[in-house]
PDB file of N, CA and C in Angstrom:
ATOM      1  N   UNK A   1     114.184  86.317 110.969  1.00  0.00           N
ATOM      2  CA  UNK A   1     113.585  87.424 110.270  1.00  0.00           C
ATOM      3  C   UNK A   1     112.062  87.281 110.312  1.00  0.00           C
ATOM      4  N   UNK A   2     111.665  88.147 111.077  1.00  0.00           N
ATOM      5  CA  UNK A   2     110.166  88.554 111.051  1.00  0.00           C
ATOM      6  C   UNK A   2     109.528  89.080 109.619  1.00  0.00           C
ATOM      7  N   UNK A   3     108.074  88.269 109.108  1.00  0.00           N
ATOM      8  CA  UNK A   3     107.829  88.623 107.678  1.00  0.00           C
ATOM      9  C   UNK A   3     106.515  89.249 107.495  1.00  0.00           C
ATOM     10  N   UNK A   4     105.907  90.350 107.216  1.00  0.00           N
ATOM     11  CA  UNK A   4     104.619  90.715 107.473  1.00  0.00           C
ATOM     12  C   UNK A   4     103.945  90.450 106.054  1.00  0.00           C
ATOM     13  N   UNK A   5     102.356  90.239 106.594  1.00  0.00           N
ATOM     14  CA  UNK A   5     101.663  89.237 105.695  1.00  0.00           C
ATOM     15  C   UNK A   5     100.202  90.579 105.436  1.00  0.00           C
ATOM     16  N   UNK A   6     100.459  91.106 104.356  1.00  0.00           N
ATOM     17  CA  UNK A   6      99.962  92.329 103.829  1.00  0.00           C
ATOM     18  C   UNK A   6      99.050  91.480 102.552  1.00  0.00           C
ATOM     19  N   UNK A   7      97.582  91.089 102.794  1.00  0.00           N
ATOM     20  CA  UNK A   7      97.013  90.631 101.587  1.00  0.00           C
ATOM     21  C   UNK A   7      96.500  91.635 101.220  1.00  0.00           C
ATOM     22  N   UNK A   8      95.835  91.418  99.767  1.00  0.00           N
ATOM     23  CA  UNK A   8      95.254  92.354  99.058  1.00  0.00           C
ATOM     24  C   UNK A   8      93.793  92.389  98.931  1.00  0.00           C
ATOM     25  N   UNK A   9      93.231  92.197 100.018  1.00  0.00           N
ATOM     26  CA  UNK A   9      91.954  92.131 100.399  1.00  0.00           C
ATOM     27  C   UNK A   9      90.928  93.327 100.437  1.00  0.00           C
ATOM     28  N   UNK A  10      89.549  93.386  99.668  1.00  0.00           N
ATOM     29  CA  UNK A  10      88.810  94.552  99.956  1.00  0.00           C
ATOM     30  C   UNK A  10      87.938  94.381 100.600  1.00  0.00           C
ATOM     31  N   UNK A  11      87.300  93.144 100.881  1.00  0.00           N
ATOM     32  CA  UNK A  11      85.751  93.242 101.468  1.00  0.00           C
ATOM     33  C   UNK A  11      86.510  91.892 102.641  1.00  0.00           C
ATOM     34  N   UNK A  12      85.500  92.315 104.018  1.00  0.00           N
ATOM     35  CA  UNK A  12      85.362  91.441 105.126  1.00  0.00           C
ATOM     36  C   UNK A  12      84.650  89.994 104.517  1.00  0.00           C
ATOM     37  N   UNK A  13      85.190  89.093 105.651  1.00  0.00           N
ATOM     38  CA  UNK A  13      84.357  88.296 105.010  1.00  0.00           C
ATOM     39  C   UNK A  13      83.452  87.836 105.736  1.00  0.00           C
ATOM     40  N   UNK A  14      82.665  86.522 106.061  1.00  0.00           N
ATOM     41  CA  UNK A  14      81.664  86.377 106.961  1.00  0.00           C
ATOM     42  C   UNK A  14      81.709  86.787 108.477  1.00  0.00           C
ATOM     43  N   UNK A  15      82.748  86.704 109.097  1.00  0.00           N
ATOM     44  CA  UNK A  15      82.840  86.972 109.968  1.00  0.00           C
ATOM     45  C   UNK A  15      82.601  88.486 110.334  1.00  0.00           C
ATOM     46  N   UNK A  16      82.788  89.547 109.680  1.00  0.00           N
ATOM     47  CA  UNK A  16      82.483  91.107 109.458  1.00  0.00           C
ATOM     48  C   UNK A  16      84.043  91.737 110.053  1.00  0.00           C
ATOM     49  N   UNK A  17      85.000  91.206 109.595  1.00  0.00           N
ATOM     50  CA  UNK A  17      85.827  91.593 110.249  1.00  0.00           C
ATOM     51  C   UNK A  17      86.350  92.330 109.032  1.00  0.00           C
ATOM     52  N   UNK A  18      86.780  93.681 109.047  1.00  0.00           N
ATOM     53  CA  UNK A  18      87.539  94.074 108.088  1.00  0.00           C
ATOM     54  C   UNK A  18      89.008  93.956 107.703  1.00  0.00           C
ATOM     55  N   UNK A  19      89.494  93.825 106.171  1.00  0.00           N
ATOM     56  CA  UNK A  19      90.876  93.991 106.769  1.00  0.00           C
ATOM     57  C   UNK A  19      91.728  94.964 107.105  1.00  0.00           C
ATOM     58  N   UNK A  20      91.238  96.373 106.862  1.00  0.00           N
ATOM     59  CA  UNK A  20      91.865  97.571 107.526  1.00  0.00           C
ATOM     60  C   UNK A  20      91.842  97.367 109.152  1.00  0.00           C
ATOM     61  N   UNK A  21      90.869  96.732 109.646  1.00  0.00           N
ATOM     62  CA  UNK A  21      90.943  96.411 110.984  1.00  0.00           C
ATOM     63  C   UNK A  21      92.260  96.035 111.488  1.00  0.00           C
ATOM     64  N   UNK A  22      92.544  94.387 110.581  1.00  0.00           N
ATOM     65  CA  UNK A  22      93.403  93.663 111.243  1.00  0.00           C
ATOM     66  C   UNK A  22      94.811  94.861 110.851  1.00  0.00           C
ATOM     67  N   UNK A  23      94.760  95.265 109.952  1.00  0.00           N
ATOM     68  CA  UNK A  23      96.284  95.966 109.324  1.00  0.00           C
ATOM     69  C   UNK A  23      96.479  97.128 109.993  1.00  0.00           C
ATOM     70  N   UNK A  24      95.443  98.412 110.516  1.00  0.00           N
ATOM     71  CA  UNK A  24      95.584  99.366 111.598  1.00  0.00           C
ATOM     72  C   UNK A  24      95.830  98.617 112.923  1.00  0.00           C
ATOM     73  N   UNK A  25      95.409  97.061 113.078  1.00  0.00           N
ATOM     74  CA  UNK A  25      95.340  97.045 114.494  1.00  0.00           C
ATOM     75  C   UNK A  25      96.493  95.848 114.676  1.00  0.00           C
ATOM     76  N   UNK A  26      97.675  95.611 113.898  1.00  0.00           N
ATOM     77  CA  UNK A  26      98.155  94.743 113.581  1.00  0.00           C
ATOM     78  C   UNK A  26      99.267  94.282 115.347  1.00  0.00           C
ATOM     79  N   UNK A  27      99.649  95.481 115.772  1.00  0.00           N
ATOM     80  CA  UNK A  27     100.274  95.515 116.640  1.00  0.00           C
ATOM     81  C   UNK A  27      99.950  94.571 118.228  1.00  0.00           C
ATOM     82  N   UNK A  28      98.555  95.063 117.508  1.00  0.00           N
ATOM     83  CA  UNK A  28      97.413  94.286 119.120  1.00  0.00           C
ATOM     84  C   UNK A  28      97.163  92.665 118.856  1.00  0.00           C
ATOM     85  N   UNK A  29      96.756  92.794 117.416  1.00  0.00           N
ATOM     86  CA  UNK A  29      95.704  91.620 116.986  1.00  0.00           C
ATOM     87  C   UNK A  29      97.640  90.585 116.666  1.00  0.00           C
ATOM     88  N   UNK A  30      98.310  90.958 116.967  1.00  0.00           N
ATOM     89  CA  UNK A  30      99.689  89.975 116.590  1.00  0.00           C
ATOM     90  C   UNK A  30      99.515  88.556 117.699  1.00  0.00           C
ATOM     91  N   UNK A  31      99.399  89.315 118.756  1.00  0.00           N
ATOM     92  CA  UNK A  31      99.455  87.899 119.409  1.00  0.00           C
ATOM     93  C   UNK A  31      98.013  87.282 119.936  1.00  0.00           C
ATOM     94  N   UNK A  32      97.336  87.790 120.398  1.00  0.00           N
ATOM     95  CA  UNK A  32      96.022  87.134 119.842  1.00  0.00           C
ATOM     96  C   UNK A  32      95.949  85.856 118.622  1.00  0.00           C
ATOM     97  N   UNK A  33      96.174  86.672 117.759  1.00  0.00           N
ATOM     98  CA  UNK A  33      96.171  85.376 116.474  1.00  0.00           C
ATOM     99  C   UNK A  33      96.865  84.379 116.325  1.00  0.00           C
ATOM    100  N   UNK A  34      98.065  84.519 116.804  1.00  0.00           N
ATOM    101  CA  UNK A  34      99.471  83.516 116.783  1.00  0.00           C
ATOM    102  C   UNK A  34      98.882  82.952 117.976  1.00  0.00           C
ATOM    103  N   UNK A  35      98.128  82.987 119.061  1.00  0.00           N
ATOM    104  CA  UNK A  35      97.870  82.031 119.811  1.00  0.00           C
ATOM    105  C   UNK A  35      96.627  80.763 118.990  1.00  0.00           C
ATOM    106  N   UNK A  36      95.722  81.633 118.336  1.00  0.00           N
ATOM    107  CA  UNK A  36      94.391  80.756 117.658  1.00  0.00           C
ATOM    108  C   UNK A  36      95.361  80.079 116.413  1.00  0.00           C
ATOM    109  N   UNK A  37      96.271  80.474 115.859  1.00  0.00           N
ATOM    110  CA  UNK A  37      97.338  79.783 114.609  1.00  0.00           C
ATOM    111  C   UNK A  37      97.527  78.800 115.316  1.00  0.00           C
ATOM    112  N   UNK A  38      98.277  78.804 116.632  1.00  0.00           N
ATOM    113  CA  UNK A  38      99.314  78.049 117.059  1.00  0.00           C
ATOM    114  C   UNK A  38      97.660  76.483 117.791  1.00  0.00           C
ATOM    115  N   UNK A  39      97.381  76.776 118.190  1.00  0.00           N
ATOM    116  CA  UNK A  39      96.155  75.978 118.990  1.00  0.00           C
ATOM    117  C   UNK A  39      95.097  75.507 117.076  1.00  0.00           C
ATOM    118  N   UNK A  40      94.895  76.120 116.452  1.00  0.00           N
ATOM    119  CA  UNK A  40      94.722  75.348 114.998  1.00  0.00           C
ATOM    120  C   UNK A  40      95.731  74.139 114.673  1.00  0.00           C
ATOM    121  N   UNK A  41      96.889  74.681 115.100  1.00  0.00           N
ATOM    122  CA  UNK A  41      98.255  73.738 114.088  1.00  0.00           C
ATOM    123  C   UNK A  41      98.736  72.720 115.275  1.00  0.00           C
ATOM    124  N   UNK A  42      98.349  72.724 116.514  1.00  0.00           N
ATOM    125  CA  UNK A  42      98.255  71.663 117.694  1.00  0.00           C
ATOM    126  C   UNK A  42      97.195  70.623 117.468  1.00  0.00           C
ATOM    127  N   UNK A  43      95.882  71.157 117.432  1.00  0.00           N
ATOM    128  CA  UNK A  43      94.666  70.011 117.361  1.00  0.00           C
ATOM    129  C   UNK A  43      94.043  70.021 115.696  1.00  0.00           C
ATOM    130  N   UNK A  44      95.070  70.520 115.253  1.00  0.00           N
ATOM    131  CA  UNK A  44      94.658  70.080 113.760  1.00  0.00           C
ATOM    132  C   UNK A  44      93.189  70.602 113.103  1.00  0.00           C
ATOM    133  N   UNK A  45      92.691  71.381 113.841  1.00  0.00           N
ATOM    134  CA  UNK A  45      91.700  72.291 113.262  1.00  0.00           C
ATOM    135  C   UNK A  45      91.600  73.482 113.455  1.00  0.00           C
ATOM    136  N   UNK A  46      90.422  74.312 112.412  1.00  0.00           N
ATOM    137  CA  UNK A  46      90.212  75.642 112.058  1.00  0.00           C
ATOM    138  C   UNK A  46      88.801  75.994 113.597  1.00  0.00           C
ATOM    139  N   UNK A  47      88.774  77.171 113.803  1.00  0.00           N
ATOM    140  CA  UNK A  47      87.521  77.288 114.778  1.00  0.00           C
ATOM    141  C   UNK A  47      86.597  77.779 113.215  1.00  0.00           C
ATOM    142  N   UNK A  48      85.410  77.460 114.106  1.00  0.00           N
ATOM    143  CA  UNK A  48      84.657  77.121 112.808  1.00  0.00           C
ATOM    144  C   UNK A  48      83.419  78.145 112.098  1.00  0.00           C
ATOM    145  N   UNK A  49      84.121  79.422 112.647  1.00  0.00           N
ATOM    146  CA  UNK A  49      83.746  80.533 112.065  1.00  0.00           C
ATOM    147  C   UNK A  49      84.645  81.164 110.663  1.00  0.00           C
ATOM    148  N   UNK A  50      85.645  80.143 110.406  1.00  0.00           N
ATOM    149  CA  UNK A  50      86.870  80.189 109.604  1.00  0.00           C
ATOM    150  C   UNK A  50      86.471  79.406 108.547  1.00  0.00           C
ATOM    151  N   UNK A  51      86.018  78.038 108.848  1.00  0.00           N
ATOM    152  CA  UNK A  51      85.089  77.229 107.755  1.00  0.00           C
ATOM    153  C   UNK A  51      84.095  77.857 106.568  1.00  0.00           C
ATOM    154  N   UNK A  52      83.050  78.587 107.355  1.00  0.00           N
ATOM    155  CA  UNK A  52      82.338  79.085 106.029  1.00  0.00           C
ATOM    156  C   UNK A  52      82.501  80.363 105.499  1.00  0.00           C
ATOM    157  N   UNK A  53      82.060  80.400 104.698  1.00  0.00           N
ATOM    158  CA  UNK A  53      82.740  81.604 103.272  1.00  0.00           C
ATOM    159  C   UNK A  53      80.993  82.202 102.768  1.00  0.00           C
ATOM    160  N   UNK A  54      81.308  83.650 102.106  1.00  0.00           N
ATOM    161  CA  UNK A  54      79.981  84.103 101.844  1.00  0.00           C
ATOM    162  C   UNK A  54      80.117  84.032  99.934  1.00  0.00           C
ATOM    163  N   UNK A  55      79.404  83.083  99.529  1.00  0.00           N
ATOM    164  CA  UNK A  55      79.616  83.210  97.810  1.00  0.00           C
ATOM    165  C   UNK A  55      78.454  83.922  97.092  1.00  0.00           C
ATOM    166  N   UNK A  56      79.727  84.881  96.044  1.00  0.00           N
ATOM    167  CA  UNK A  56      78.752  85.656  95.426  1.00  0.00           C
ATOM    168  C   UNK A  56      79.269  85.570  93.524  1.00  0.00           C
ATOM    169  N   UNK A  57      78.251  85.455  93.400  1.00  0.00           N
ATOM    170  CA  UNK A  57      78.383  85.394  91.984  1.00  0.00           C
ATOM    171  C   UNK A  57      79.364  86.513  91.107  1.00  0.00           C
ATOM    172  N   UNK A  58      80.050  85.979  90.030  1.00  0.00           N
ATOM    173  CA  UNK A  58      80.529  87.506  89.239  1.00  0.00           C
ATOM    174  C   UNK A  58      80.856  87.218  88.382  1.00  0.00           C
ATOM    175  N   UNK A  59      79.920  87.821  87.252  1.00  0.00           N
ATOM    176  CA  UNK A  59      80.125  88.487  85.829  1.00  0.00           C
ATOM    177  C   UNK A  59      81.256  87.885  84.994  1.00  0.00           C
ATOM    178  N   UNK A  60      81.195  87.365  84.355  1.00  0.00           N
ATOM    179  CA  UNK A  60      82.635  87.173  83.270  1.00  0.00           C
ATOM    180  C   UNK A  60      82.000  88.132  82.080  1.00  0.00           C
ATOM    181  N   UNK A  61      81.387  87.366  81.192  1.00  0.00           N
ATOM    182  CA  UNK A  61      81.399  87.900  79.544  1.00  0.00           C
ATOM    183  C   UNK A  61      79.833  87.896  79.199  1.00  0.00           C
ATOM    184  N   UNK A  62      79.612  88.179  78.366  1.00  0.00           N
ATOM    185  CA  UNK A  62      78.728  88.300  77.410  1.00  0.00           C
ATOM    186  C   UNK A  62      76.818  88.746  78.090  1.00  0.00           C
ATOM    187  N   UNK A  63      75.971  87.766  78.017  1.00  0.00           N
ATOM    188  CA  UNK A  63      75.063  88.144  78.676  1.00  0.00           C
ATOM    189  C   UNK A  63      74.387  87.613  80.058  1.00  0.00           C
ATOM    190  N   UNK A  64      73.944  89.009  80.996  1.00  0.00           N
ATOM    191  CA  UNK A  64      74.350  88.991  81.909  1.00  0.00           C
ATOM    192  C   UNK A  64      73.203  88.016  82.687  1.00  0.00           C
ATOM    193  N   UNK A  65      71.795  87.355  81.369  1.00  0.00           N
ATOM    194  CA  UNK A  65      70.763  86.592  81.728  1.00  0.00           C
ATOM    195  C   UNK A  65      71.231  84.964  81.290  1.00  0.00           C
ATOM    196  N   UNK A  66      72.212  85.069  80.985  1.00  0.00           N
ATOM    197  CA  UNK A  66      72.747  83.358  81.195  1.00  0.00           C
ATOM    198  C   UNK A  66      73.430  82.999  82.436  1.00  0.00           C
ATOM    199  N   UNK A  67      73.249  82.250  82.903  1.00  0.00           N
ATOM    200  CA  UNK A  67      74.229  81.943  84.405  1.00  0.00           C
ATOM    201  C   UNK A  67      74.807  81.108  84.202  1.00  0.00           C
ATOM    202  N   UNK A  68      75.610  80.359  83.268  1.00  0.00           N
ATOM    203  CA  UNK A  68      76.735  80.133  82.391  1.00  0.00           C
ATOM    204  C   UNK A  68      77.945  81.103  82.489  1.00  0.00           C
ATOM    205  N   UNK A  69      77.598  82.350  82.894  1.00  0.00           N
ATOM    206  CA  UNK A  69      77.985  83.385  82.600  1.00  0.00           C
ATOM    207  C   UNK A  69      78.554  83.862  83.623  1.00  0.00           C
ATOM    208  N   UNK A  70      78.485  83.294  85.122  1.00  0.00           N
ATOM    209  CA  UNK A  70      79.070  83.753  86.294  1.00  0.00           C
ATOM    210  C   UNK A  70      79.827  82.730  86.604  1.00  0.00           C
ATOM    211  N   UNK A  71      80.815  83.285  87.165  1.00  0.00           N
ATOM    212  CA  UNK A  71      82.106  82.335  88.286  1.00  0.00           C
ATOM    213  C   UNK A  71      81.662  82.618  89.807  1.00  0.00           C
ATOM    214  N   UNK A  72      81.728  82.046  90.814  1.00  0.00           N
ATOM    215  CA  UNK A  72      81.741  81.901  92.202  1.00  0.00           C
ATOM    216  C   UNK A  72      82.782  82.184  92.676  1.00  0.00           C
ATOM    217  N   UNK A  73      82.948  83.429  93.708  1.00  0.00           N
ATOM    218  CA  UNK A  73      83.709  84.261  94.247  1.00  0.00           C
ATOM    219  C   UNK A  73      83.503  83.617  95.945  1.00  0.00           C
ATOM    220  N   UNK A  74      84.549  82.649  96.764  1.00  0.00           N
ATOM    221  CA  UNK A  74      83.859  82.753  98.127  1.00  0.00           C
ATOM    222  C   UNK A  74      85.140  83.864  99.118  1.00  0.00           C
ATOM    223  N   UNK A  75      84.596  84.713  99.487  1.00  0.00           N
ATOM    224  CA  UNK A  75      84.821  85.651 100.351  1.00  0.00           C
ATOM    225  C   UNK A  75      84.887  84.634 101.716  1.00  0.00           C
ATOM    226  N   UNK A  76      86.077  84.475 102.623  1.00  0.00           N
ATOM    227  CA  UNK A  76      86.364  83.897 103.745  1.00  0.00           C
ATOM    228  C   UNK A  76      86.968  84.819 104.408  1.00  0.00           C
ATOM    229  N   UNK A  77      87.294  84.693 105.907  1.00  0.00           N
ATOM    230  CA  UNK A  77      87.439  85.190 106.851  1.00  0.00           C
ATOM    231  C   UNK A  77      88.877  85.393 107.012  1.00  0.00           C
ATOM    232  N   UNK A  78      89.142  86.649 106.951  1.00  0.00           N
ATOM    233  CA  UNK A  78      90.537  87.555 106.842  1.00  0.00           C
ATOM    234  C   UNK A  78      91.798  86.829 107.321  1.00  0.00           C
ATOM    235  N   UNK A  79      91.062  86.583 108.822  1.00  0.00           N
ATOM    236  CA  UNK A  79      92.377  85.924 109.721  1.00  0.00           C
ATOM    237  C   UNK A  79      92.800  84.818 109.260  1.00  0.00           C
ATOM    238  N   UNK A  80      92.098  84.351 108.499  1.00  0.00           N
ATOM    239  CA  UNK A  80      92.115  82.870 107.959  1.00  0.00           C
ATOM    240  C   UNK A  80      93.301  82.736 106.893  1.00  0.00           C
ATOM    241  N   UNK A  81      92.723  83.732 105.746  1.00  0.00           N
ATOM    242  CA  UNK A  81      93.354  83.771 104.668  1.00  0.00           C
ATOM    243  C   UNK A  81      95.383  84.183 105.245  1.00  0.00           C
ATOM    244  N   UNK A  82      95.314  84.845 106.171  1.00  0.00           N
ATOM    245  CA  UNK A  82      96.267  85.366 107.357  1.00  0.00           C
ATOM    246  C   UNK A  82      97.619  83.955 106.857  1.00  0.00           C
ATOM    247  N   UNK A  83      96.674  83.289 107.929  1.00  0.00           N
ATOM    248  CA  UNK A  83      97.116  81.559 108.425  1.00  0.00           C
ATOM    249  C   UNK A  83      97.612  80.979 107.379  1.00  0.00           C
ATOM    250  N   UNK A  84      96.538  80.748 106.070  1.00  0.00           N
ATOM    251  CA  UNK A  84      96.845  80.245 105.176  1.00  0.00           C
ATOM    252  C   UNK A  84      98.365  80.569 103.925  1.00  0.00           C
ATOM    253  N   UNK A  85      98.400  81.745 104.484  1.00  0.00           N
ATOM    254  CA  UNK A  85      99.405  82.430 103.525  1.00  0.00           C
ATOM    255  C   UNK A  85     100.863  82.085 104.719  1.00  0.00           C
ATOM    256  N   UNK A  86     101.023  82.260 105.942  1.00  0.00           N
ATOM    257  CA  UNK A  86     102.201  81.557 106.089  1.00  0.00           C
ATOM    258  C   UNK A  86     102.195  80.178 106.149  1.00  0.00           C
ATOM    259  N   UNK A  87     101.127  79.134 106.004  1.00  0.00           N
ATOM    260  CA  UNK A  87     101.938  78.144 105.694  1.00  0.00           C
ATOM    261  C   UNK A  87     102.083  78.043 104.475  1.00  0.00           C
ATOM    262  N   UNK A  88     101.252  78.810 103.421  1.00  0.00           N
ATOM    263  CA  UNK A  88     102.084  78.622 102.161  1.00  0.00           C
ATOM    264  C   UNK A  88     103.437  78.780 101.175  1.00  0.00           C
ATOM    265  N   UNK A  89     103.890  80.309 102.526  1.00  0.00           N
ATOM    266  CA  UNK A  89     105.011  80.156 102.555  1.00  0.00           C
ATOM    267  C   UNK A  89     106.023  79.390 103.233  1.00  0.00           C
ATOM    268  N   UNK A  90     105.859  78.899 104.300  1.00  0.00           N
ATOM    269  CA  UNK A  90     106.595  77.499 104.776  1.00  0.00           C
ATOM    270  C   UNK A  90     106.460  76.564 103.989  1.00  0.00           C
ATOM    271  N   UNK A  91     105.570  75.825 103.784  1.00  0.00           N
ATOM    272  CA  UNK A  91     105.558  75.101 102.164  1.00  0.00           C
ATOM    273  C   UNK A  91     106.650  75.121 101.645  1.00  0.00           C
ATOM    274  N   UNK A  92     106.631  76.114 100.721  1.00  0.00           N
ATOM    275  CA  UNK A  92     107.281  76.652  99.459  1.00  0.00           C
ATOM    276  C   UNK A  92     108.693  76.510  99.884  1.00  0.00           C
ATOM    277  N   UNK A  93     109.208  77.260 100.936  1.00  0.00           N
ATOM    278  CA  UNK A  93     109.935  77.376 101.263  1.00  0.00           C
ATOM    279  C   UNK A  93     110.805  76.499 101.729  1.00  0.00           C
ATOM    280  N   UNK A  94     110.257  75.247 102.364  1.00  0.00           N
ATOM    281  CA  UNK A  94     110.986  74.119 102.350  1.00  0.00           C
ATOM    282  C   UNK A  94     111.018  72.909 101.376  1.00  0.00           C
ATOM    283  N   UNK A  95     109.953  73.788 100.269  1.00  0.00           N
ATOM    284  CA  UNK A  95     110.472  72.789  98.769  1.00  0.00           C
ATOM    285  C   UNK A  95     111.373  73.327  98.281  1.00  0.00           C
ATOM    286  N   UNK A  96     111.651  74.544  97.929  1.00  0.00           N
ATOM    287  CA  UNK A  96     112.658  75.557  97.622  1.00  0.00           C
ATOM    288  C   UNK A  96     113.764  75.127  98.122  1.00  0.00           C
ATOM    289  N   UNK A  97     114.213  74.847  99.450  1.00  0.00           N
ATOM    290  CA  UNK A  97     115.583  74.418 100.407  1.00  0.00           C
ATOM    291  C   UNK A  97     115.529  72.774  99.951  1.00  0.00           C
ATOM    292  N   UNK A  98     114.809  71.866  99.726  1.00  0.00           N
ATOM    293  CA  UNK A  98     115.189  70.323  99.678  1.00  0.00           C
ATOM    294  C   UNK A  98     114.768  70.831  98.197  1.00  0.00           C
ATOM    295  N   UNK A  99     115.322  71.322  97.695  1.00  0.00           N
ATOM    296  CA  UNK A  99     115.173  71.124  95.667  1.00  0.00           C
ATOM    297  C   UNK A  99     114.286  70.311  95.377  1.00  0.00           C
ATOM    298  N   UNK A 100     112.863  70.239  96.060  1.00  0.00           N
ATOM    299  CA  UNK A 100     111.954  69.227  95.684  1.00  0.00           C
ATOM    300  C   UNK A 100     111.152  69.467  94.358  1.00  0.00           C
ATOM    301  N   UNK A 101     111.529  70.683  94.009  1.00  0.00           N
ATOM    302  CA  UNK A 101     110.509  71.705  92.773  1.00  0.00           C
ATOM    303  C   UNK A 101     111.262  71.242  91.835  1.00  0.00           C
ATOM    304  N   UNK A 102     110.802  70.845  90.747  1.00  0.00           N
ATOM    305  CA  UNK A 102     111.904  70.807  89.688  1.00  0.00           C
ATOM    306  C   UNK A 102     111.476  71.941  88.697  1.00  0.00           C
ATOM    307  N   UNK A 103     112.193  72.681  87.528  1.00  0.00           N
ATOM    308  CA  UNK A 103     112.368  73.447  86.290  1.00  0.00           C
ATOM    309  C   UNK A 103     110.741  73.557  85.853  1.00  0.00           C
ATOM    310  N   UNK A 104     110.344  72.471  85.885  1.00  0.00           N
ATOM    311  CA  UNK A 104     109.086  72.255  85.016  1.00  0.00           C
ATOM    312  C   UNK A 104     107.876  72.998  85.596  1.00  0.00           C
ATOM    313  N   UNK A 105     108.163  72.600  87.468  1.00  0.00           N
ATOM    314  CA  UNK A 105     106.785  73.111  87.780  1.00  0.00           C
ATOM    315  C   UNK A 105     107.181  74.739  88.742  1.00  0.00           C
ATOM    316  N   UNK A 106     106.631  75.599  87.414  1.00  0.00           N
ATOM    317  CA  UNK A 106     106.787  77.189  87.776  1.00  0.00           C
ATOM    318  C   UNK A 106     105.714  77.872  87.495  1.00  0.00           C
ATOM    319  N   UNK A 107     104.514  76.663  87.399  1.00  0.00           N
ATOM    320  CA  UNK A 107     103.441  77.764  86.718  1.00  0.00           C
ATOM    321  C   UNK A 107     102.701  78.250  87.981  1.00  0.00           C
ATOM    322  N   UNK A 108     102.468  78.302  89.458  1.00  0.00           N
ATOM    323  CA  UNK A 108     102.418  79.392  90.452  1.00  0.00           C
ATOM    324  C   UNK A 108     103.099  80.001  91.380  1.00  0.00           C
ATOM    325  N   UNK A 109     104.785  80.290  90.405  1.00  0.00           N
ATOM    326  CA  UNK A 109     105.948  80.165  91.168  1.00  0.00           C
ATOM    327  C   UNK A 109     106.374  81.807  90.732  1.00  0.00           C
ATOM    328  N   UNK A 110     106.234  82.839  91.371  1.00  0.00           N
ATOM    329  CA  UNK A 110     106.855  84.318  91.336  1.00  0.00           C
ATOM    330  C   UNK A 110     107.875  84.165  90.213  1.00  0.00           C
ATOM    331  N   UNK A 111     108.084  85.087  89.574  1.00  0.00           N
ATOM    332  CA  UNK A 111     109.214  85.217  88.626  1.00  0.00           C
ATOM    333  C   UNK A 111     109.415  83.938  87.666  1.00  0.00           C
TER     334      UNK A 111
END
């Protein structure tokens, strides 16, 4: 079973790639990427336009002249976040099948 990987992404990230790009162009950009996945998960690294992230400050509470007052947002590169989300579901998924999860730990577990 083929699983499509639909994030909820609004802004490109350093790279300027949008993600309406990759999601209108999903058909093309499929194997392209599964080749740069597959050549990442062979030599054990990211190409290294995937490495850096653009950080921008944002707002929590109160006033907006304390900088106490902001959290760090890093915006990374679409395809990346892509990658990262199926192995997090492979992960999961083979803790899920060897009952390695126990009862207790559900606090970033769906449902």
């Amino acid at each position: 079973m083929q699983k499509t990987y639909i994030l909820k992404i609004k802004s490109p990230g350093p790279d300027a790639i949008h993600p309406h790009l990759l999601k209108n162009c999903a058909d093309l950009l499929a194997l392209p990427l599964s080749c740069i996945f597959q050549k990442s998960f062979q030599n054990s690294c990211l190409p290294d336009d995937w490495k850096s992230a653009v950080v921008t400050p944002l707002f929590k509470k109160v006033s907006k002249l304390d900088p106490g007052n902001y959290r760090p947002v890093s915006l990374t590169c679409v395809s990346c976040k892509v990658m990262e989300a199926i192995i997090r579901d492979y992960v999961f998924e083979q803790l899920k099948n060897s009952e390695s999860l126990s009862a207790s730990q559900h606090g970033f577990i769906k449902g």
